[in-house]
PDB file of N, CA and C in Angstrom:
ATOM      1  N   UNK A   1      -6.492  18.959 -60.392  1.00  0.00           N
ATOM      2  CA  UNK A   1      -5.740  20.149 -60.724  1.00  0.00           C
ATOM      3  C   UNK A   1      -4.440  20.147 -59.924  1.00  0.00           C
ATOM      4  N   UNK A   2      -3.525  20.526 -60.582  1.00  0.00           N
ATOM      5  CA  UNK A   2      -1.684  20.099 -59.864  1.00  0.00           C
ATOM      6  C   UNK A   2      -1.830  22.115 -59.490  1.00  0.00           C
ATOM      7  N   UNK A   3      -1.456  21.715 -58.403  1.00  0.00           N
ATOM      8  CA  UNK A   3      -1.330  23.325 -57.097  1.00  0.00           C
ATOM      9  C   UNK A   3       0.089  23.809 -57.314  1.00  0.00           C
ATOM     10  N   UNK A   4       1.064  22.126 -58.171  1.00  0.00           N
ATOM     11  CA  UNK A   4       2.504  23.021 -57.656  1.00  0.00           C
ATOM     12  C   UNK A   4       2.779  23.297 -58.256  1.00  0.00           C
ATOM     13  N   UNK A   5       3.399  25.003 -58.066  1.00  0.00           N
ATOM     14  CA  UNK A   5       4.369  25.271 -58.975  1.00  0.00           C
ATOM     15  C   UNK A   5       5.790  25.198 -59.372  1.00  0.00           C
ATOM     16  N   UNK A   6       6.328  24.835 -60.360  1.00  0.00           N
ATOM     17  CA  UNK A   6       7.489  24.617 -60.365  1.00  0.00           C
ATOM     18  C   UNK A   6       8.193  25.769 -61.577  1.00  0.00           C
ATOM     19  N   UNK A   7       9.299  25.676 -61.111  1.00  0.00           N
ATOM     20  CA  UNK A   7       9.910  26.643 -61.899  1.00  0.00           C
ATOM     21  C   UNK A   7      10.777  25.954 -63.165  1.00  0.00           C
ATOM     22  N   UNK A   8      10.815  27.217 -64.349  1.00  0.00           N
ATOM     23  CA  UNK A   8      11.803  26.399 -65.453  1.00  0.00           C
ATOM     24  C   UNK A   8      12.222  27.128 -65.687  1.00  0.00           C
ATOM     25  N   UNK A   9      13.823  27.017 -65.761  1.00  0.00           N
ATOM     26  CA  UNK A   9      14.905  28.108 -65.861  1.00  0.00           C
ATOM     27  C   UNK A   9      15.307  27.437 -67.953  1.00  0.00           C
ATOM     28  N   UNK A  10      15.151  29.051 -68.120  1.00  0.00           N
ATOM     29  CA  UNK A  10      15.632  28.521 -70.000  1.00  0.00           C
ATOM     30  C   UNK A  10      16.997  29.482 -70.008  1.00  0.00           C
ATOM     31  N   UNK A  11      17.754  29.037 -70.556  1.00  0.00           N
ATOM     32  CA  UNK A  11      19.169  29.229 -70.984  1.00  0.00           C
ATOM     33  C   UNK A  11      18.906  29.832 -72.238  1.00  0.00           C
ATOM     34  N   UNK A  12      20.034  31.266 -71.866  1.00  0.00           N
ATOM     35  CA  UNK A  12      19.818  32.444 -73.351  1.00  0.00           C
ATOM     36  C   UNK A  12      20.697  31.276 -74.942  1.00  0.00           C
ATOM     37  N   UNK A  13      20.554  31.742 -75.923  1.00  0.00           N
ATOM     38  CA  UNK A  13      21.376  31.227 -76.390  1.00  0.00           C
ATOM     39  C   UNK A  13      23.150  31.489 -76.172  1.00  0.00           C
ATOM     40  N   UNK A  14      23.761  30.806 -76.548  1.00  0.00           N
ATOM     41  CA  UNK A  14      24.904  31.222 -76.582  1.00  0.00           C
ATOM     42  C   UNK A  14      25.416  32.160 -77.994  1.00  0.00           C
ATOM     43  N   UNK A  15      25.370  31.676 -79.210  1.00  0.00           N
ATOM     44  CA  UNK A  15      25.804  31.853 -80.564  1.00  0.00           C
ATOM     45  C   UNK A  15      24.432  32.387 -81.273  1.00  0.00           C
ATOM     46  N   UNK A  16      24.430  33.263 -82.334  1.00  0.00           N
ATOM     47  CA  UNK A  16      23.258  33.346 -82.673  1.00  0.00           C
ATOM     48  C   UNK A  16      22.309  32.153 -83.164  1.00  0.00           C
ATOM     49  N   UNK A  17      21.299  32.467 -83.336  1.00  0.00           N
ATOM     50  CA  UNK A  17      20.297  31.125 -83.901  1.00  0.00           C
ATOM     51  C   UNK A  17      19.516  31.982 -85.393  1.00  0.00           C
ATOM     52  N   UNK A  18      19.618  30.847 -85.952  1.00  0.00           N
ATOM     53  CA  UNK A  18      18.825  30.690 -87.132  1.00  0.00           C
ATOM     54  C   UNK A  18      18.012  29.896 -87.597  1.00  0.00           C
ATOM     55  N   UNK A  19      16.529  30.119 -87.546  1.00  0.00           N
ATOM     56  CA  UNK A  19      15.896  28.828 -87.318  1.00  0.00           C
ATOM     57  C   UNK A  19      14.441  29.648 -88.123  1.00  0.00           C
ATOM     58  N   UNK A  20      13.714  28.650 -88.648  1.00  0.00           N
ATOM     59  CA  UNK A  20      12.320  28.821 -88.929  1.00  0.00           C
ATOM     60  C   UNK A  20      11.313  27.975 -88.458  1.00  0.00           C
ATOM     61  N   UNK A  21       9.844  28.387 -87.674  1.00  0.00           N
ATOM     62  CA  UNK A  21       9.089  28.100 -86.879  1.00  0.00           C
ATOM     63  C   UNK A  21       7.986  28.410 -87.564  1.00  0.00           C
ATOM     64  N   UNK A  22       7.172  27.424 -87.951  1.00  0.00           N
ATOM     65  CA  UNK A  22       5.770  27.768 -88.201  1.00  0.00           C
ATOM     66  C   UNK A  22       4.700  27.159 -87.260  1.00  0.00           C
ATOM     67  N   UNK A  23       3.842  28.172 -87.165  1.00  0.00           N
ATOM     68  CA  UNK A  23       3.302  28.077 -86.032  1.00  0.00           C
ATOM     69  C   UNK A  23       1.700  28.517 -86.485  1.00  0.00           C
ATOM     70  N   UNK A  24       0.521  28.291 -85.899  1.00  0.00           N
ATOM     71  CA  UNK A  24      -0.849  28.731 -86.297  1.00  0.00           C
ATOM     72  C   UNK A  24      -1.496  29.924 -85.750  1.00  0.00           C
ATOM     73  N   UNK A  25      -2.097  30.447 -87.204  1.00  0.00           N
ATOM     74  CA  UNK A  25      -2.462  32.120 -86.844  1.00  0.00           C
ATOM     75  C   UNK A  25      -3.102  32.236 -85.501  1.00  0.00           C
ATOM     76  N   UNK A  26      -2.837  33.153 -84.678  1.00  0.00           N
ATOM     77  CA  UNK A  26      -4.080  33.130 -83.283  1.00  0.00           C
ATOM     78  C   UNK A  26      -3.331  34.799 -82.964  1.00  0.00           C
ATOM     79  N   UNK A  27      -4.215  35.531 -82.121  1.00  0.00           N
ATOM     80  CA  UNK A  27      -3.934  36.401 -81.762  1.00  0.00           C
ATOM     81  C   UNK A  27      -2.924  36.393 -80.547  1.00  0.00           C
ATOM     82  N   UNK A  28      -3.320  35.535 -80.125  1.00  0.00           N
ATOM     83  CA  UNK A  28      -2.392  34.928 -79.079  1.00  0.00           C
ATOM     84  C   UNK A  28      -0.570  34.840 -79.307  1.00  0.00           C
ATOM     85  N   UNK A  29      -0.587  33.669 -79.878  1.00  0.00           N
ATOM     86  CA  UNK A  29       0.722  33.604 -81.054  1.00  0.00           C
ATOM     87  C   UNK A  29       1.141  34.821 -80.981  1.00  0.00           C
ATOM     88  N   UNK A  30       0.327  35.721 -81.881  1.00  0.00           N
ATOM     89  CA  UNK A  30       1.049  36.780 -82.920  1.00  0.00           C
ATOM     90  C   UNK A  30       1.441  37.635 -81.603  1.00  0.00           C
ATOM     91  N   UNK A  31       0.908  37.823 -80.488  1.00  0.00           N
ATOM     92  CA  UNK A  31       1.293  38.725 -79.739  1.00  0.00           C
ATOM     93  C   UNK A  31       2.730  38.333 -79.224  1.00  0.00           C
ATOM     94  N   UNK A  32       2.406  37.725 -78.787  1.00  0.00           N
ATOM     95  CA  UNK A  32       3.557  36.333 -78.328  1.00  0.00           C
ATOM     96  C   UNK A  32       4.767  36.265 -79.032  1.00  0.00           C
ATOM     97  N   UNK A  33       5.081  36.749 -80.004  1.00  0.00           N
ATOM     98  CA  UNK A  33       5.981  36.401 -81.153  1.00  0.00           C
ATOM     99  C   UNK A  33       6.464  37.784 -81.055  1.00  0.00           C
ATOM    100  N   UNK A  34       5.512  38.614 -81.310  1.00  0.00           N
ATOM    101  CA  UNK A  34       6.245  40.257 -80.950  1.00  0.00           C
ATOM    102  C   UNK A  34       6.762  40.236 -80.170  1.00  0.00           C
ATOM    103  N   UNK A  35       6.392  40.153 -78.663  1.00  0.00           N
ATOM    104  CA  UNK A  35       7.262  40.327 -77.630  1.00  0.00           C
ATOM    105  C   UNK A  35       8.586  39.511 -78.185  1.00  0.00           C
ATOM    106  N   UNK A  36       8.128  38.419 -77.727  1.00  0.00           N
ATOM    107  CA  UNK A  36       9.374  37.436 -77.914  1.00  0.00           C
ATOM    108  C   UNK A  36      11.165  38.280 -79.277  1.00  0.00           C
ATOM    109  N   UNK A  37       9.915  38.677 -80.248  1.00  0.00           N
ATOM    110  CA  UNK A  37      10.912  39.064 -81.064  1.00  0.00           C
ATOM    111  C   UNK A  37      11.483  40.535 -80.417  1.00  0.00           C
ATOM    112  N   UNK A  38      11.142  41.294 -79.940  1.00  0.00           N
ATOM    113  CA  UNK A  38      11.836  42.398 -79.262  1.00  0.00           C
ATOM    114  C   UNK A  38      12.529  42.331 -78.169  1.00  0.00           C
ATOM    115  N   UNK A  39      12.193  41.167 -77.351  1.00  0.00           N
ATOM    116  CA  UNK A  39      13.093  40.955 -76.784  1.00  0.00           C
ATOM    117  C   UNK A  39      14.538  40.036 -77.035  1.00  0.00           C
ATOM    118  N   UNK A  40      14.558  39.756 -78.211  1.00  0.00           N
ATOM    119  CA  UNK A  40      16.236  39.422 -78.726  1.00  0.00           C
ATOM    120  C   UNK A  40      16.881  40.050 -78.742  1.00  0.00           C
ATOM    121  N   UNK A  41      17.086  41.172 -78.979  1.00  0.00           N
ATOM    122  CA  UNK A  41      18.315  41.531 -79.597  1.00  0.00           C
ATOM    123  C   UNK A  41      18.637  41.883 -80.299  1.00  0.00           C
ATOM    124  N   UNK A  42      18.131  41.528 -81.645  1.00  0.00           N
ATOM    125  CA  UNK A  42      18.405  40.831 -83.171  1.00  0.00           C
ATOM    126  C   UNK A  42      17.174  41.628 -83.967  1.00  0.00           C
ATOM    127  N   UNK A  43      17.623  41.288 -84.994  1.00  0.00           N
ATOM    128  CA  UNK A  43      16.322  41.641 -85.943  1.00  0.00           C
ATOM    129  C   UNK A  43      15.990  40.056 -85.955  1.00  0.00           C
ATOM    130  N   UNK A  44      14.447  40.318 -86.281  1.00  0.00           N
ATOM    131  CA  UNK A  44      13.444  39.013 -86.570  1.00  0.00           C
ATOM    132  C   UNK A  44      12.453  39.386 -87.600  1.00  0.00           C
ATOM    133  N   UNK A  45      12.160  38.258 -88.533  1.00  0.00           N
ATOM    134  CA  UNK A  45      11.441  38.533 -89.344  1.00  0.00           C
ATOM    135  C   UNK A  45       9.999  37.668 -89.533  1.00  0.00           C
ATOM    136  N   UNK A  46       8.903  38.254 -88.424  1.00  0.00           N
ATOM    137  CA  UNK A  46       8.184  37.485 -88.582  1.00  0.00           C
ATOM    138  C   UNK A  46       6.760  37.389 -89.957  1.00  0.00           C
ATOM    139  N   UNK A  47       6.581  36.114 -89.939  1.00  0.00           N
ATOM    140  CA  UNK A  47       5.543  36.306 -91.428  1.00  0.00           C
ATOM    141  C   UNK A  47       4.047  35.679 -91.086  1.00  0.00           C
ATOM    142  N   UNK A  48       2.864  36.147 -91.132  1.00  0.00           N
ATOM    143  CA  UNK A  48       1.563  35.708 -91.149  1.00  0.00           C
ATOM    144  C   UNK A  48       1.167  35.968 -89.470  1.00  0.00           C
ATOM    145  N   UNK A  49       1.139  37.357 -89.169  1.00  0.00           N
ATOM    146  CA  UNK A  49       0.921  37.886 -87.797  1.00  0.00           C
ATOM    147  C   UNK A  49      -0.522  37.977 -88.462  1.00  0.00           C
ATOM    148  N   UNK A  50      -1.366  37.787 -87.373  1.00  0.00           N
ATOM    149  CA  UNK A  50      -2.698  37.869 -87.479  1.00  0.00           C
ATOM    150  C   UNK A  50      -3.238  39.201 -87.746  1.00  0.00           C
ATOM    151  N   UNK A  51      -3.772  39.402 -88.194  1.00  0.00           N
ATOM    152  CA  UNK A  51      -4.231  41.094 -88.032  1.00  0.00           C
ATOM    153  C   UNK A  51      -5.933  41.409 -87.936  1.00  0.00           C
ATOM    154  N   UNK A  52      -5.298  41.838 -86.263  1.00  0.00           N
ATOM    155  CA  UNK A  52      -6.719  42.052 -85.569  1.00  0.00           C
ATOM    156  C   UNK A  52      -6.498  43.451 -84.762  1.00  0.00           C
ATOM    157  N   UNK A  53      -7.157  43.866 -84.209  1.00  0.00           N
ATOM    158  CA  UNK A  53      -6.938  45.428 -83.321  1.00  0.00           C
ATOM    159  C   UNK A  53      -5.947  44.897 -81.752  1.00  0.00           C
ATOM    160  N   UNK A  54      -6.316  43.707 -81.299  1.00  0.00           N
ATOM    161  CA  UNK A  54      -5.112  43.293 -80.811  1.00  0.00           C
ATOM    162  C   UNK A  54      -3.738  43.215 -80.897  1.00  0.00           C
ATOM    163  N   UNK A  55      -3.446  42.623 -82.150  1.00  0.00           N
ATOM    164  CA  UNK A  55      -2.011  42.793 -82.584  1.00  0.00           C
ATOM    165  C   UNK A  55      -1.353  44.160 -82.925  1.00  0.00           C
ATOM    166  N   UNK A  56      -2.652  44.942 -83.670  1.00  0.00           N
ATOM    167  CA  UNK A  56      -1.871  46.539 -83.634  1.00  0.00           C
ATOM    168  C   UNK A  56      -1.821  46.911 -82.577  1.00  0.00           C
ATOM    169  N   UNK A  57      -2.607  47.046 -81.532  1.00  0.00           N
ATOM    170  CA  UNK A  57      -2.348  47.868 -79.984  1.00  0.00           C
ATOM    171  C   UNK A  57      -1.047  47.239 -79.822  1.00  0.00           C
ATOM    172  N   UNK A  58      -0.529  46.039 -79.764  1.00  0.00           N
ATOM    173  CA  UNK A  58       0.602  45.044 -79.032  1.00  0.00           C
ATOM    174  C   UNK A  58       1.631  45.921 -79.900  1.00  0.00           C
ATOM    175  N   UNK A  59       1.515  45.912 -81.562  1.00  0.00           N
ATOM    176  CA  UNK A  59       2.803  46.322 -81.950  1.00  0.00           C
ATOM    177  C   UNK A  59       2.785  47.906 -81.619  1.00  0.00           C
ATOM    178  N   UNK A  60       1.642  48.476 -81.753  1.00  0.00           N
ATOM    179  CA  UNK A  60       1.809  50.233 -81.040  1.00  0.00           C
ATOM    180  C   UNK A  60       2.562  50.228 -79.794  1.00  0.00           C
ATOM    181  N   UNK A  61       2.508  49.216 -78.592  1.00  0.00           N
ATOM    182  CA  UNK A  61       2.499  49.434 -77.315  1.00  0.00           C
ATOM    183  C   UNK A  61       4.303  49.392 -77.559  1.00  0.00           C
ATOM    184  N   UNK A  62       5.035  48.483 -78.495  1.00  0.00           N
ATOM    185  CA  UNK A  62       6.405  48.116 -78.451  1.00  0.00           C
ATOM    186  C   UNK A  62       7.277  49.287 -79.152  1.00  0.00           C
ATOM    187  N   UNK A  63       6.257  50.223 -80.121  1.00  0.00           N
ATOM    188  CA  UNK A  63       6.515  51.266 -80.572  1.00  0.00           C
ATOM    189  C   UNK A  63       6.942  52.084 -80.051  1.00  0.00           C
ATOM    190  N   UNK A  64       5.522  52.424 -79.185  1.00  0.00           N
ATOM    191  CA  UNK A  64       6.031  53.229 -77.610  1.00  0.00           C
ATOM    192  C   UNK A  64       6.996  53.174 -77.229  1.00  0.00           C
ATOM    193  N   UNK A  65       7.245  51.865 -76.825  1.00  0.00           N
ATOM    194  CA  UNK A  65       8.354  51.528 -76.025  1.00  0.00           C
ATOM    195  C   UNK A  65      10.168  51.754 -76.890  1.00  0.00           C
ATOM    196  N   UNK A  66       9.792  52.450 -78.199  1.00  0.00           N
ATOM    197  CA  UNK A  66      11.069  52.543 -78.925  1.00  0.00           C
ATOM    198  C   UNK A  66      11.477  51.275 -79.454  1.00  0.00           C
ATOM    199  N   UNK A  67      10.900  50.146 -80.052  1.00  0.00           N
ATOM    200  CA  UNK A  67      11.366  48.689 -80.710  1.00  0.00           C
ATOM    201  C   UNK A  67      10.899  49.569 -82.229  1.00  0.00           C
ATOM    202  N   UNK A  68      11.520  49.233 -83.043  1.00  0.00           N
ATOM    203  CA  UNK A  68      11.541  49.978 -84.143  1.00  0.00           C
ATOM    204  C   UNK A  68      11.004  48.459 -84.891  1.00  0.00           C
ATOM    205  N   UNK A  69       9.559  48.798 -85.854  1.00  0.00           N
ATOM    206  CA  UNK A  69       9.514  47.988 -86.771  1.00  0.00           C
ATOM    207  C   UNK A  69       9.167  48.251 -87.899  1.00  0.00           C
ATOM    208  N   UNK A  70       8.838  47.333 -89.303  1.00  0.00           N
ATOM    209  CA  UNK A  70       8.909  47.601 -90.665  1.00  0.00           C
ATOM    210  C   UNK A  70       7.918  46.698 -91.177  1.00  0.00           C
ATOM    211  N   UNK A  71       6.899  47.336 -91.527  1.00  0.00           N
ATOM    212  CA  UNK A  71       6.367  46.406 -92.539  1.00  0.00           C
ATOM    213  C   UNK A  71       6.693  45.914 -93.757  1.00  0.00           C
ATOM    214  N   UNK A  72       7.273  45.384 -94.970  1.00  0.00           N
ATOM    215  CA  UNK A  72       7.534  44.758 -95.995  1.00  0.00           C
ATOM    216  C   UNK A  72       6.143  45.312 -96.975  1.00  0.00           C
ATOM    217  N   UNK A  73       6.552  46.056 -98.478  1.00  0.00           N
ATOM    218  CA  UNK A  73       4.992  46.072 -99.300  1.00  0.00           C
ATOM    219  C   UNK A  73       4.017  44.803 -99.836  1.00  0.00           C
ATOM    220  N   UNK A  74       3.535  44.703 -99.657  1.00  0.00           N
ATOM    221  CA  UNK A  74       2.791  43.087 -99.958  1.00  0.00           C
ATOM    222  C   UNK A  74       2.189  43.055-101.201  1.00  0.00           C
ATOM    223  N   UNK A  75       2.734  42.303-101.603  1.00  0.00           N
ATOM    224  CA  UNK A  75       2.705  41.786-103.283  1.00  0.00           C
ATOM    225  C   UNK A  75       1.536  41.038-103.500  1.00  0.00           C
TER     226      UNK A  75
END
């Protein structure tokens, strides 16, 4: 087992980004992706969030916190 820790410094973007990421359902992920997406900036549009009582508490908790989101009607 490696004891050290090391640090990793990530650089914001500069210019906006436009990019698509597919990635595998997990509750994990999906939480992960919320944050991540509220903390941009930006609008984000994520697709195939898991839906478990986890992910709603996570998106309630960002609610709280005033991150405004939208569900899309599903066809």
């Amino acid at each position: 087992m490696n004891t050290k820790h090391e640090s990793i410094y990530v650089q914001p973007f500069t210019q906006p980004c436009d990019a698509v990421v597919e990635v595998p359902g997990s509750k994990s992920i999906s939480n992960r992706a919320l944050i991540l997406s509220a903390m941009c900036g930006g609008e984000v549009e994520l697709k195939g969030l898991l839906q478990s009582e986890d992910v709603d508490l996570m998106r309630q908790a960002l609610a709280d916190l005033g991150f405004h989101m939208r569900e899309d009607a599903k066809n």
